[in-house]
C-alpha atoms as a PDB file:
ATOM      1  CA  UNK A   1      10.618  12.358  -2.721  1.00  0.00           C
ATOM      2  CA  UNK A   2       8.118  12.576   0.516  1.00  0.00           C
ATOM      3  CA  UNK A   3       9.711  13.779   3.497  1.00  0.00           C
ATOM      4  CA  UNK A   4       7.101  12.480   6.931  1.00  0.00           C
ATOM      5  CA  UNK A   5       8.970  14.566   9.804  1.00  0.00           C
ATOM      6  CA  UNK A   6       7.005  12.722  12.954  1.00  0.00           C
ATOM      7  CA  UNK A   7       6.222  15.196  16.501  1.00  0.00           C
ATOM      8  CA  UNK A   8       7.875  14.365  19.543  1.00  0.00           C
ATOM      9  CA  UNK A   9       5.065  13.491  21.240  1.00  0.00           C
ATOM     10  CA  UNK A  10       5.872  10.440  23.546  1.00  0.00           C
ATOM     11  CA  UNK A  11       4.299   7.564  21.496  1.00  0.00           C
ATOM     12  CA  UNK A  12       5.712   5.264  19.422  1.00  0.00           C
ATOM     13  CA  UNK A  13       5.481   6.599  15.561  1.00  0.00           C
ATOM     14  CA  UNK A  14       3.584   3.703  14.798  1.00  0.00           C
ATOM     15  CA  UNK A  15       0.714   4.731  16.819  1.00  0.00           C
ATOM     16  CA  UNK A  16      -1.957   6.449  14.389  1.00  0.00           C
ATOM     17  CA  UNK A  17      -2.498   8.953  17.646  1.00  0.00           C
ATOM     18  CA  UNK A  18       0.778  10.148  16.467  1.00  0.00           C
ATOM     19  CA  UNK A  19       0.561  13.731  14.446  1.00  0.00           C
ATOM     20  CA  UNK A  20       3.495  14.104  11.458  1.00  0.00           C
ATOM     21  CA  UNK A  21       4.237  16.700   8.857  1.00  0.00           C
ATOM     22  CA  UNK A  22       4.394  15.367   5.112  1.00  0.00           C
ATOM     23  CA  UNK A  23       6.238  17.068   2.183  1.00  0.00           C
ATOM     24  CA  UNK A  24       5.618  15.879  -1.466  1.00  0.00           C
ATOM     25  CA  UNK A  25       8.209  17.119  -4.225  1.00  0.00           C
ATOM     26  CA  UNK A  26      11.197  17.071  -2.442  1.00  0.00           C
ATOM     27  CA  UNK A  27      14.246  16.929  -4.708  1.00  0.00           C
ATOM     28  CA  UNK A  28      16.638  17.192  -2.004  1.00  0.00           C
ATOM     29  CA  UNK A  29      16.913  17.066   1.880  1.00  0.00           C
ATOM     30  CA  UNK A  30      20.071  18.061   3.792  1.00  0.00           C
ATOM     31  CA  UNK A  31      20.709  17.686   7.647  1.00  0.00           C
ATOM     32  CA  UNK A  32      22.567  19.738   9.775  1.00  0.00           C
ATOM     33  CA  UNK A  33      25.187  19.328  12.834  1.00  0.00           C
ATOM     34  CA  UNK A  34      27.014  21.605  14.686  1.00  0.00           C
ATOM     35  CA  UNK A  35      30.611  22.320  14.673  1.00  0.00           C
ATOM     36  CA  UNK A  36      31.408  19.962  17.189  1.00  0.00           C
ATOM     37  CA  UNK A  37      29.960  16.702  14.927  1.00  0.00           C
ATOM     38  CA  UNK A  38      26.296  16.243  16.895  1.00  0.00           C
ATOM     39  CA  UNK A  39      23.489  16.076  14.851  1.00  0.00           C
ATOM     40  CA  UNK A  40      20.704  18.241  15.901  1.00  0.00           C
ATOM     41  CA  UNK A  41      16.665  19.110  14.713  1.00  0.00           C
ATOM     42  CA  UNK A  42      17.284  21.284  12.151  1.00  0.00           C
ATOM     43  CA  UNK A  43      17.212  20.263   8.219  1.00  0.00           C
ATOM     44  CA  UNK A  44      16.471  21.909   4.604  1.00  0.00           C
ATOM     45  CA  UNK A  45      14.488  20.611   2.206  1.00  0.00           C
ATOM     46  CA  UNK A  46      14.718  21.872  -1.503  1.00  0.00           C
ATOM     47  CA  UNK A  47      11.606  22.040  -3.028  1.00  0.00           C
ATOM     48  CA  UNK A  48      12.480  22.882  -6.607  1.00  0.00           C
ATOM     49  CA  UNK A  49      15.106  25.158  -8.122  1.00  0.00           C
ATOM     50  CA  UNK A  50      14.112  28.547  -6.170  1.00  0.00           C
ATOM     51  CA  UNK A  51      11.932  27.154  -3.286  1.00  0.00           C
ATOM     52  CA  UNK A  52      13.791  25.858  -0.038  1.00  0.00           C
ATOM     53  CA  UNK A  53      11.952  25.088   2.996  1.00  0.00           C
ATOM     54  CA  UNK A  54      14.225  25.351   6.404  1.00  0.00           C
ATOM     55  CA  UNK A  55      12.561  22.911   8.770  1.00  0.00           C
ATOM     56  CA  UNK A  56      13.130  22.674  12.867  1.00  0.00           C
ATOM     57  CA  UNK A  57      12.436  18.889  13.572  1.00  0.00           C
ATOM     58  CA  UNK A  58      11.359  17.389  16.859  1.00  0.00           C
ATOM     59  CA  UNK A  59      10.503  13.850  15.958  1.00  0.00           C
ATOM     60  CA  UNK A  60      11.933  11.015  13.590  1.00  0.00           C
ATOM     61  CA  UNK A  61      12.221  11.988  10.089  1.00  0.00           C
ATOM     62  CA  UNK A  62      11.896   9.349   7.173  1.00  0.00           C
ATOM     63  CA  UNK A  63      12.669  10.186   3.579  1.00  0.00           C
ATOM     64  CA  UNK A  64      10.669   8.013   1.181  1.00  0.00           C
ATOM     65  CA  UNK A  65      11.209   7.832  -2.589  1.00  0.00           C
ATOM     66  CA  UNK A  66       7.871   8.462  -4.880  1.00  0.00           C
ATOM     67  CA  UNK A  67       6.488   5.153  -4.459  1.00  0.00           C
ATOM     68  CA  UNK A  68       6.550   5.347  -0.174  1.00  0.00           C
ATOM     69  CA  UNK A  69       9.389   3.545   0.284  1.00  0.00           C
ATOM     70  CA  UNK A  70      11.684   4.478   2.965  1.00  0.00           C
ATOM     71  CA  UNK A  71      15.016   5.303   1.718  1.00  0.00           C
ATOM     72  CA  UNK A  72      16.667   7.255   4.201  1.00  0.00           C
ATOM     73  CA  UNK A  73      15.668   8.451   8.282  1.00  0.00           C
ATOM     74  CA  UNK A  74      16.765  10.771  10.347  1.00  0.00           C
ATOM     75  CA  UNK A  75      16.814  10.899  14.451  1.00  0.00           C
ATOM     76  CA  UNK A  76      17.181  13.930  15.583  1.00  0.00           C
ATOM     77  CA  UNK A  77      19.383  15.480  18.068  1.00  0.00           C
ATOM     78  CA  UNK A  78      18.796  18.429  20.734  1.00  0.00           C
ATOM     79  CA  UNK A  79      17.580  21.419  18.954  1.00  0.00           C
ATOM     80  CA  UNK A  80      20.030  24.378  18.666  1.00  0.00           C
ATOM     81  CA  UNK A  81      20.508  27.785  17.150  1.00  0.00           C
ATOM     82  CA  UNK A  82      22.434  28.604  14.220  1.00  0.00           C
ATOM     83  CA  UNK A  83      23.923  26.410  11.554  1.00  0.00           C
ATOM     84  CA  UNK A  84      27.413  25.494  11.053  1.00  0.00           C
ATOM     85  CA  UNK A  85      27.295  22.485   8.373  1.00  0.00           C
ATOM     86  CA  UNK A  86      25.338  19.635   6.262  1.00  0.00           C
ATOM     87  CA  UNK A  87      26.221  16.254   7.586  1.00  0.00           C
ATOM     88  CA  UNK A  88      23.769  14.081   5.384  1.00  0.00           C
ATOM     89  CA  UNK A  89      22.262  14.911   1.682  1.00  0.00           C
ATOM     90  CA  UNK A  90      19.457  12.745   0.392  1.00  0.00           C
ATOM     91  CA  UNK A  91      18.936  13.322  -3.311  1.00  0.00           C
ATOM     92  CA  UNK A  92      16.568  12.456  -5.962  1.00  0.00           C
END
């Protein structure tokens, strides 16, 4: 999969002024909430059987299979500390 992870800047993300992070060979993404049910900017993204990337995320995040299509997003919530829980699991 290809995780895009867009900033926060204020601009829409379809503006190409827009800066983004982009992760090839995803094989799983998981985001987080805290224990009261809000989701918040924080997600992990499995790279491959040993390799897991912990990722603080300001900005819309869209999941897109191998080909670029979008199969999953994420919006998310006010940044905390800590993590207390998966609430969403995108697989290959």
């Amino acid at each position: 999969m290809i995780v895009k992870i867009m900033s926060g800047e204020d601009l829409p993300d379809s503006d190409p002024r827009k800066r983004y992070d982009l992760y090839d060979g995803v094989n799983e993404v998981n985001f987080s909430q805290d224990d009261k049910g809000d989701s918040w900017a924080h997600m992990y993204l499995y790279m491959g059987s040993e390799d897991t990337l912990d990722v603080l995320v300001t900005g819309n995040v869209y999941v897109m299979n191998d080909n670029g299509k979008t199969v999953s997003t994420f919006a998310p919530g006010p940044q905390k500390k800590g993590n207390s829980g998966c609430f969403g699991e995108v697989s290959k």
